[in-house]
PDB file of N, CA and C in Angstrom:
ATOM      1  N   UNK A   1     -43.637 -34.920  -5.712  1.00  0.00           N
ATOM      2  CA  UNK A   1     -43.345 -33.735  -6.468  1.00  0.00           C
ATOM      3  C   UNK A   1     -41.831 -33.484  -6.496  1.00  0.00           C
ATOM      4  N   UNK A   2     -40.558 -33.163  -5.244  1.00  0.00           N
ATOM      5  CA  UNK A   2     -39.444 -33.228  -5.374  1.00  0.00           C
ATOM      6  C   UNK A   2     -39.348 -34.555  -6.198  1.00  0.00           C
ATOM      7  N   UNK A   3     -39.357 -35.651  -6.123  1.00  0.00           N
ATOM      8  CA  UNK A   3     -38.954 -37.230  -6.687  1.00  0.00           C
ATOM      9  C   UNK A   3     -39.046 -36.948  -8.038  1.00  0.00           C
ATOM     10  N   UNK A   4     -40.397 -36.221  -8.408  1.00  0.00           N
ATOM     11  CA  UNK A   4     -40.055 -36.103  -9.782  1.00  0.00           C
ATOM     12  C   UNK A   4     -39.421 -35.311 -10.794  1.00  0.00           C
ATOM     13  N   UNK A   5     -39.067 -33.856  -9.395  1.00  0.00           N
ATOM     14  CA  UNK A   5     -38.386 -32.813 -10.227  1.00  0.00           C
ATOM     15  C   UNK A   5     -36.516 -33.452  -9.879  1.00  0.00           C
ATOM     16  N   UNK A   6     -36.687 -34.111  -8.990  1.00  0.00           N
ATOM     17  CA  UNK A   6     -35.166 -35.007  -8.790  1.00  0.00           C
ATOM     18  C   UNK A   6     -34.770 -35.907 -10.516  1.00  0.00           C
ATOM     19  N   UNK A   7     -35.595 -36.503 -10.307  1.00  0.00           N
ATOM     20  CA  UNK A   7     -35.342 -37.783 -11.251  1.00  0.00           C
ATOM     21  C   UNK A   7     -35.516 -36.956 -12.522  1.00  0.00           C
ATOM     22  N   UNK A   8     -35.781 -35.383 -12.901  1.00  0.00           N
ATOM     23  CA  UNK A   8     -35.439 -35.153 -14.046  1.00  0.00           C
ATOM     24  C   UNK A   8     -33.824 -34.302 -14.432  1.00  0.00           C
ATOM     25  N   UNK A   9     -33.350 -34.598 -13.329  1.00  0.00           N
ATOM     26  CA  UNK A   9     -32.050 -33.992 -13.236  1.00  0.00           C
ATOM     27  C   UNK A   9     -31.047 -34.945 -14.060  1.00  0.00           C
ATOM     28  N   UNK A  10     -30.035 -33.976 -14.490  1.00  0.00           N
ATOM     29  CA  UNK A  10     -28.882 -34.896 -14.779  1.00  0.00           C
ATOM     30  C   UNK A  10     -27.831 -35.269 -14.056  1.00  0.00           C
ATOM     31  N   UNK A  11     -27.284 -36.239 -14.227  1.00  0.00           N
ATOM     32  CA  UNK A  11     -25.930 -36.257 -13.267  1.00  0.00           C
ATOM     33  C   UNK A  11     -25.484 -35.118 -12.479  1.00  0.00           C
ATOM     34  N   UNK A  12     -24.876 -34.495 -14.038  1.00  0.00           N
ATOM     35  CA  UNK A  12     -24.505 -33.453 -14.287  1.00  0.00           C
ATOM     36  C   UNK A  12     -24.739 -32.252 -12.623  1.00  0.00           C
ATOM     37  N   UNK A  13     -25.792 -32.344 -12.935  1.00  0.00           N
ATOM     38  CA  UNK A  13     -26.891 -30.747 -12.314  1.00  0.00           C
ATOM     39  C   UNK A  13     -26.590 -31.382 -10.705  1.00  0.00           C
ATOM     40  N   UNK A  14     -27.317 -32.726 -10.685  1.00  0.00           N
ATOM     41  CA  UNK A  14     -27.196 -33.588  -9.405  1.00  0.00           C
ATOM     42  C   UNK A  14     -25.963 -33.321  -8.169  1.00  0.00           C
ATOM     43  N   UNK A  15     -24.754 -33.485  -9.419  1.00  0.00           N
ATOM     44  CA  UNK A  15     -23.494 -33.327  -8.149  1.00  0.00           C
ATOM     45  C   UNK A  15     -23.661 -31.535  -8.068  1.00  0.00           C
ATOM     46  N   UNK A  16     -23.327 -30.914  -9.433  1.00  0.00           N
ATOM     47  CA  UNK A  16     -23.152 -29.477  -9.229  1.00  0.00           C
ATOM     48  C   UNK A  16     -24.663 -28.689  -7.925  1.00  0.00           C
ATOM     49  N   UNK A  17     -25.747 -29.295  -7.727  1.00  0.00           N
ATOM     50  CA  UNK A  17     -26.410 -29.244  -6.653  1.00  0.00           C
ATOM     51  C   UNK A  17     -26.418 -29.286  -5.056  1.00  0.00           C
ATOM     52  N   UNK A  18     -25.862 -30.695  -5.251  1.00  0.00           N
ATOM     53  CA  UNK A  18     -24.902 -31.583  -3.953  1.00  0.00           C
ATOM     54  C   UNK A  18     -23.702 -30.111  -3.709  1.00  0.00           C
ATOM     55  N   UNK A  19     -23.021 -29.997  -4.475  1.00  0.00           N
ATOM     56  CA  UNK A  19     -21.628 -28.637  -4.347  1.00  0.00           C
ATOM     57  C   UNK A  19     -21.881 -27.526  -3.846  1.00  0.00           C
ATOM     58  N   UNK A  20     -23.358 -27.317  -4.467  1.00  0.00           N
ATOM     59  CA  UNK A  20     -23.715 -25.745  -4.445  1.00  0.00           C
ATOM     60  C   UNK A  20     -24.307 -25.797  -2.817  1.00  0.00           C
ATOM     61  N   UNK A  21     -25.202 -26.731  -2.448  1.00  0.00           N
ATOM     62  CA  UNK A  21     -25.867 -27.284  -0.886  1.00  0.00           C
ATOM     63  C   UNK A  21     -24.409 -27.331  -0.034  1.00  0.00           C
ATOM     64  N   UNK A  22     -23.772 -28.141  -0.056  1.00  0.00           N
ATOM     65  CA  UNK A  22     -22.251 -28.178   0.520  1.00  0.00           C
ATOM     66  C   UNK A  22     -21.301 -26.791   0.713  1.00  0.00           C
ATOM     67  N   UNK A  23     -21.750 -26.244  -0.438  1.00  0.00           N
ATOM     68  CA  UNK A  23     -20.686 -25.169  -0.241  1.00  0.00           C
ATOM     69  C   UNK A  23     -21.539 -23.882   0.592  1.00  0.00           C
ATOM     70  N   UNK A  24     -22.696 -23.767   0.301  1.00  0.00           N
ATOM     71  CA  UNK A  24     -23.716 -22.669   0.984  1.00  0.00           C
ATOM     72  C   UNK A  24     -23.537 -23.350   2.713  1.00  0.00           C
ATOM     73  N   UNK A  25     -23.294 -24.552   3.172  1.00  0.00           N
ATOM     74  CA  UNK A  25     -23.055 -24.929   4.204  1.00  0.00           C
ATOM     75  C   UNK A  25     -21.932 -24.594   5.058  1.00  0.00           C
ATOM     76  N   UNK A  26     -21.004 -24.719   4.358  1.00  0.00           N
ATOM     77  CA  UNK A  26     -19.431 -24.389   4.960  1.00  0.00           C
ATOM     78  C   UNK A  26     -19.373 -22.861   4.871  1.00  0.00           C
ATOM     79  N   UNK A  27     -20.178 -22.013   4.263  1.00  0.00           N
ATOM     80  CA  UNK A  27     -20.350 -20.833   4.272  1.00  0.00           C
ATOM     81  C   UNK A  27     -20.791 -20.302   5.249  1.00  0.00           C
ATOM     82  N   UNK A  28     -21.772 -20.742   5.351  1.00  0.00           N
ATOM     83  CA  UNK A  28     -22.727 -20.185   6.861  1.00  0.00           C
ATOM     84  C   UNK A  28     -21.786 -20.991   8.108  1.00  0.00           C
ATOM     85  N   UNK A  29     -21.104 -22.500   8.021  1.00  0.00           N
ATOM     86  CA  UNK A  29     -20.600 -22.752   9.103  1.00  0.00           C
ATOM     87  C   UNK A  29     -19.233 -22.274   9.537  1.00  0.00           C
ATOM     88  N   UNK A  30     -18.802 -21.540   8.270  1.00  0.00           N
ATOM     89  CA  UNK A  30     -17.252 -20.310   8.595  1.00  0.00           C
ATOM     90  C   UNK A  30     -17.507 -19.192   8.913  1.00  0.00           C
ATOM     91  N   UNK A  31     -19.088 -18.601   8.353  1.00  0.00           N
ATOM     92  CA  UNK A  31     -19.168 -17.052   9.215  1.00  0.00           C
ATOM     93  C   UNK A  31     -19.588 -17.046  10.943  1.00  0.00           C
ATOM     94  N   UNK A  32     -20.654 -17.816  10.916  1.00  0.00           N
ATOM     95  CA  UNK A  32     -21.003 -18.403  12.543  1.00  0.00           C
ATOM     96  C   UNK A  32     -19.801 -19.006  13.509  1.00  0.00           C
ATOM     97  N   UNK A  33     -18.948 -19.827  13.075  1.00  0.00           N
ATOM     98  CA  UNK A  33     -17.408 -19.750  13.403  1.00  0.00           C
ATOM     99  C   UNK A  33     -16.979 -18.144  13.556  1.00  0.00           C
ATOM    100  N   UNK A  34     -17.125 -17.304  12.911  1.00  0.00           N
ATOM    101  CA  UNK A  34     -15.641 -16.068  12.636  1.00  0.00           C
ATOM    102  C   UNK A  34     -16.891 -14.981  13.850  1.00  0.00           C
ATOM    103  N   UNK A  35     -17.941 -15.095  13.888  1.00  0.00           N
ATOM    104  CA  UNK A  35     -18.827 -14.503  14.820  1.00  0.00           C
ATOM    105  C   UNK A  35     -18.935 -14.972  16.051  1.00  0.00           C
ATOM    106  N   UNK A  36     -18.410 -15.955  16.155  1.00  0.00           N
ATOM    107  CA  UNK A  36     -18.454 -16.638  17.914  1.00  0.00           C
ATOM    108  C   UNK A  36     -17.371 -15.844  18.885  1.00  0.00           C
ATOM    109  N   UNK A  37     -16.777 -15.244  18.609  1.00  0.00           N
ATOM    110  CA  UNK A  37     -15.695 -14.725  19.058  1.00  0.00           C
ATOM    111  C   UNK A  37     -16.169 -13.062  19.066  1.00  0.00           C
ATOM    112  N   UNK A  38     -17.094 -12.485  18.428  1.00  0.00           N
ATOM    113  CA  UNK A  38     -16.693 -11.111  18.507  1.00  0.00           C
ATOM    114  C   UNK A  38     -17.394 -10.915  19.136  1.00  0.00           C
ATOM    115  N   UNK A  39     -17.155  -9.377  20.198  1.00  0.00           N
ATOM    116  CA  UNK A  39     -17.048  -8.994  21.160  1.00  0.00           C
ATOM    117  C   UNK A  39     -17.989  -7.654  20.934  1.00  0.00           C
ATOM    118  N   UNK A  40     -19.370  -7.682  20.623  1.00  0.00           N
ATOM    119  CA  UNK A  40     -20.043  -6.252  20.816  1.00  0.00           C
ATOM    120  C   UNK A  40     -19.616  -4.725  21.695  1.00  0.00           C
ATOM    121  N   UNK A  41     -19.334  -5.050  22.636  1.00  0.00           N
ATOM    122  CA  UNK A  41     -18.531  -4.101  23.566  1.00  0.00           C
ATOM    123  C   UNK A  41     -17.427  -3.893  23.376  1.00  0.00           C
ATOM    124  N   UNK A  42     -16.769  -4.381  22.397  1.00  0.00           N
ATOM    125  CA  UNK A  42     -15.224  -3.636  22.083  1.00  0.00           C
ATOM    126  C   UNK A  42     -14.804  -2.233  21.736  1.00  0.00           C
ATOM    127  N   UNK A  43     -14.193  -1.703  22.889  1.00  0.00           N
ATOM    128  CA  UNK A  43     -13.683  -0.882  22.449  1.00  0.00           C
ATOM    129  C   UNK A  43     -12.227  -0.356  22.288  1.00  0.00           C
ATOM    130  N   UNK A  44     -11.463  -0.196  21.317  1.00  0.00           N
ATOM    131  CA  UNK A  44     -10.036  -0.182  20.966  1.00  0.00           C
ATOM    132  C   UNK A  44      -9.559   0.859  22.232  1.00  0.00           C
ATOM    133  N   UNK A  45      -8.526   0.439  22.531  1.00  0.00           N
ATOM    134  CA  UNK A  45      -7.620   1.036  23.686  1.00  0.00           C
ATOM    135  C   UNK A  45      -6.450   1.510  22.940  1.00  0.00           C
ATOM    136  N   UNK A  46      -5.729   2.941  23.799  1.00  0.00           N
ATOM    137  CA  UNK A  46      -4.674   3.264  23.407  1.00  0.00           C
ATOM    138  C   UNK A  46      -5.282   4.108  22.809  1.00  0.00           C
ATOM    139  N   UNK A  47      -6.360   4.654  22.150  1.00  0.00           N
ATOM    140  CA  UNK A  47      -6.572   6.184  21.051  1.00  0.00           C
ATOM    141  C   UNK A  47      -7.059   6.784  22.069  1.00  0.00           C
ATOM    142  N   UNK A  48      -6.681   7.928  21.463  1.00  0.00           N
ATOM    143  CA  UNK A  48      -7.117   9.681  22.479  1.00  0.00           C
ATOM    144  C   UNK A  48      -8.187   9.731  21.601  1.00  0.00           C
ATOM    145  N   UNK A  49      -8.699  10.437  22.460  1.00  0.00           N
ATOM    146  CA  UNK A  49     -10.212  11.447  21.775  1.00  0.00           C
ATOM    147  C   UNK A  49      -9.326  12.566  20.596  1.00  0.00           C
ATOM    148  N   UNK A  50     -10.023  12.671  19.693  1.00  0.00           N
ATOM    149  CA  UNK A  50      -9.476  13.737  18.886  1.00  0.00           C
ATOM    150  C   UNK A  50     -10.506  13.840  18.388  1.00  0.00           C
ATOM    151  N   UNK A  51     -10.117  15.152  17.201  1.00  0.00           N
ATOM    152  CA  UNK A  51     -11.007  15.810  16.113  1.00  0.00           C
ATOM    153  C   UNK A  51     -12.267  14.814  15.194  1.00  0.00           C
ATOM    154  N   UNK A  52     -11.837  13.787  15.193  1.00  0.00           N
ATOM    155  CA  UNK A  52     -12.362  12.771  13.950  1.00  0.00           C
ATOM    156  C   UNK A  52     -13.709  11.849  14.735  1.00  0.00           C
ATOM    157  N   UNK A  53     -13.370  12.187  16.121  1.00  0.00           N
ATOM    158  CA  UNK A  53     -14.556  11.261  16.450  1.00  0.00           C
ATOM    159  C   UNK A  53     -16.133  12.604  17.377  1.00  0.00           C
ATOM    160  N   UNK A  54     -15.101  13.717  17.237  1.00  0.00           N
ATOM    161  CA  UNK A  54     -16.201  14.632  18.087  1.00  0.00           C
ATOM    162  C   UNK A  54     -17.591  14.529  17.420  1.00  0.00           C
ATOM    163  N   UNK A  55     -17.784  14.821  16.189  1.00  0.00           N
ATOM    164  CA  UNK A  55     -18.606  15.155  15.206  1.00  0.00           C
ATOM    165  C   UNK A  55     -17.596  16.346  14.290  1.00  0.00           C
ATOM    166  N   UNK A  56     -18.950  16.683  13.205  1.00  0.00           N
ATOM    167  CA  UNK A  56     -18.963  17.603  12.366  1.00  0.00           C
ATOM    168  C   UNK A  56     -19.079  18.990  13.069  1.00  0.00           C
ATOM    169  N   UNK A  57     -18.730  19.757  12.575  1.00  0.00           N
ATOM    170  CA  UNK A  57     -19.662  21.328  12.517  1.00  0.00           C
ATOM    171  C   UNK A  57     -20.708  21.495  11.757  1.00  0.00           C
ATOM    172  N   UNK A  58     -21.754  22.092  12.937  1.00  0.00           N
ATOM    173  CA  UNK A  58     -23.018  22.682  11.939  1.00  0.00           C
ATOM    174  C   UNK A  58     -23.334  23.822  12.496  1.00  0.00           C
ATOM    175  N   UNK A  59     -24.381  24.193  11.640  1.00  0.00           N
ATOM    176  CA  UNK A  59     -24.953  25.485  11.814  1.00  0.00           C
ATOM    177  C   UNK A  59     -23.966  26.967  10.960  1.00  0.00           C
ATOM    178  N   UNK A  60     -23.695  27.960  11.321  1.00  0.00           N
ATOM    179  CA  UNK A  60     -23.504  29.075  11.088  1.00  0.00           C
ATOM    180  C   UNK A  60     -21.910  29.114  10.998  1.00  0.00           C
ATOM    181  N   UNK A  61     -21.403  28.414  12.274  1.00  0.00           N
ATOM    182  CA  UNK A  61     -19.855  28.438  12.437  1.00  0.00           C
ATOM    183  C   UNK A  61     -18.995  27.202  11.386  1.00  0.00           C
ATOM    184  N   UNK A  62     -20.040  26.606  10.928  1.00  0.00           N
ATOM    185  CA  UNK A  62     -19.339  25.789   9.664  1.00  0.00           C
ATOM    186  C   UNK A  62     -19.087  26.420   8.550  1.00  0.00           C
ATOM    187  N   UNK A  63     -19.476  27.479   8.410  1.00  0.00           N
ATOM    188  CA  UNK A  63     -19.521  27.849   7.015  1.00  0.00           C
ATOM    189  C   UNK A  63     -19.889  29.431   6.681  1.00  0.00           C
ATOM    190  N   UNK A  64     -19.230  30.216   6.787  1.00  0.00           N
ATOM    191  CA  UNK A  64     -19.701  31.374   6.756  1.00  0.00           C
ATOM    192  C   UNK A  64     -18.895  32.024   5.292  1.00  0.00           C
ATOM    193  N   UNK A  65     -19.873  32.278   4.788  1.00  0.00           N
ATOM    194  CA  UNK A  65     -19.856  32.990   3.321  1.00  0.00           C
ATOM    195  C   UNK A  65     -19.163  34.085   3.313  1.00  0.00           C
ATOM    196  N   UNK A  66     -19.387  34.905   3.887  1.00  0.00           N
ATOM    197  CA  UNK A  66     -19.097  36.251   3.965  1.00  0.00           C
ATOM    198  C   UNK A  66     -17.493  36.477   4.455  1.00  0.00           C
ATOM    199  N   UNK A  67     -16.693  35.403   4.925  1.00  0.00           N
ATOM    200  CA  UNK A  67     -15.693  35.458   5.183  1.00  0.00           C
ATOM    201  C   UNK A  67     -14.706  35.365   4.695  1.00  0.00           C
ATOM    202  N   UNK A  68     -13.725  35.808   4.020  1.00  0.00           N
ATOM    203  CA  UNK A  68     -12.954  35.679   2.907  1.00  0.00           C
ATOM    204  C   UNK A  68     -11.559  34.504   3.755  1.00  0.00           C
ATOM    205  N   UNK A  69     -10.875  34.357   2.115  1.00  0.00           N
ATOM    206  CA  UNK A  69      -9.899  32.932   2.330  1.00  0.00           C
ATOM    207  C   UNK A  69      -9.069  33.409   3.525  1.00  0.00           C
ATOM    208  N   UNK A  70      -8.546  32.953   4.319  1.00  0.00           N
ATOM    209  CA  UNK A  70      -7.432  33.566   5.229  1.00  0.00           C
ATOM    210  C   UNK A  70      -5.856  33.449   3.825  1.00  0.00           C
ATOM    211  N   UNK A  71      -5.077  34.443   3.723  1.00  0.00           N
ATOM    212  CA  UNK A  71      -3.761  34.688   3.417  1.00  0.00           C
ATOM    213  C   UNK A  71      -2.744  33.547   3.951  1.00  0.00           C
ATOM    214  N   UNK A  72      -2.063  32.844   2.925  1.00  0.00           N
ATOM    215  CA  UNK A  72      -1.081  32.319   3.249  1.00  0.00           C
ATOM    216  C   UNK A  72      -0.085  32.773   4.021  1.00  0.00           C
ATOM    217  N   UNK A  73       0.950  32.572   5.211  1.00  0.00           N
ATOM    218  CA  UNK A  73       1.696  32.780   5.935  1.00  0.00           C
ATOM    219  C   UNK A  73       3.010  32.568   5.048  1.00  0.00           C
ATOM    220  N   UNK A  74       3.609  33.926   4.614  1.00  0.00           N
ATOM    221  CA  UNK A  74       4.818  33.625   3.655  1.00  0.00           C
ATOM    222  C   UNK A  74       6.312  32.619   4.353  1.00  0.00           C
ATOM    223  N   UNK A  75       6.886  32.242   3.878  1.00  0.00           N
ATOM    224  CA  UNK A  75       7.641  31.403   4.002  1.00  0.00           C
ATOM    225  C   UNK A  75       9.060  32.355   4.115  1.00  0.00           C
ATOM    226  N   UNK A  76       9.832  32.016   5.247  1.00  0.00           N
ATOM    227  CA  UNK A  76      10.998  32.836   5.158  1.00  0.00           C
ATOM    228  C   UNK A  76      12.265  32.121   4.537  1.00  0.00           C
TER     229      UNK A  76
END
């Protein structure tokens, strides 16, 4: 069954096949390469805790309607 869906190929299709098999190869054998190295437990050194990693605000104190804009602080 492959032999005969082979032998109705063209040249053509044949190499561009061979390329497409070859290249899906070096694909998977450059990401498995670029993954051998990384490190699940990494964690970046040198940053402080700040605002961006606490979370969000929720509930009531995120957002209160009833509170009008605060006034710009004029500029002297």
């Amino acid at each position: 069954m492959i032999s005969q869906w082979f032998r109705q190929l063209s040249t053509k299709q044949i190499i561009a096949l061979v390329i497409a098999v070859l290249l899906a190869i070096y694909v998977v054998w450059y990401v498995m390469e670029a993954l051998e190295g990384f490190d699940p437990e990494y964690k970046p050194s040198g940053l402080q805790p700040s605002n961006w990693d606490t979370g969000s605000k929720t509930g009531v104190e995120a957002f209160d309607p009833t509170k009008g804009t605060p006034e710009a602080v004029p500029a002297k």
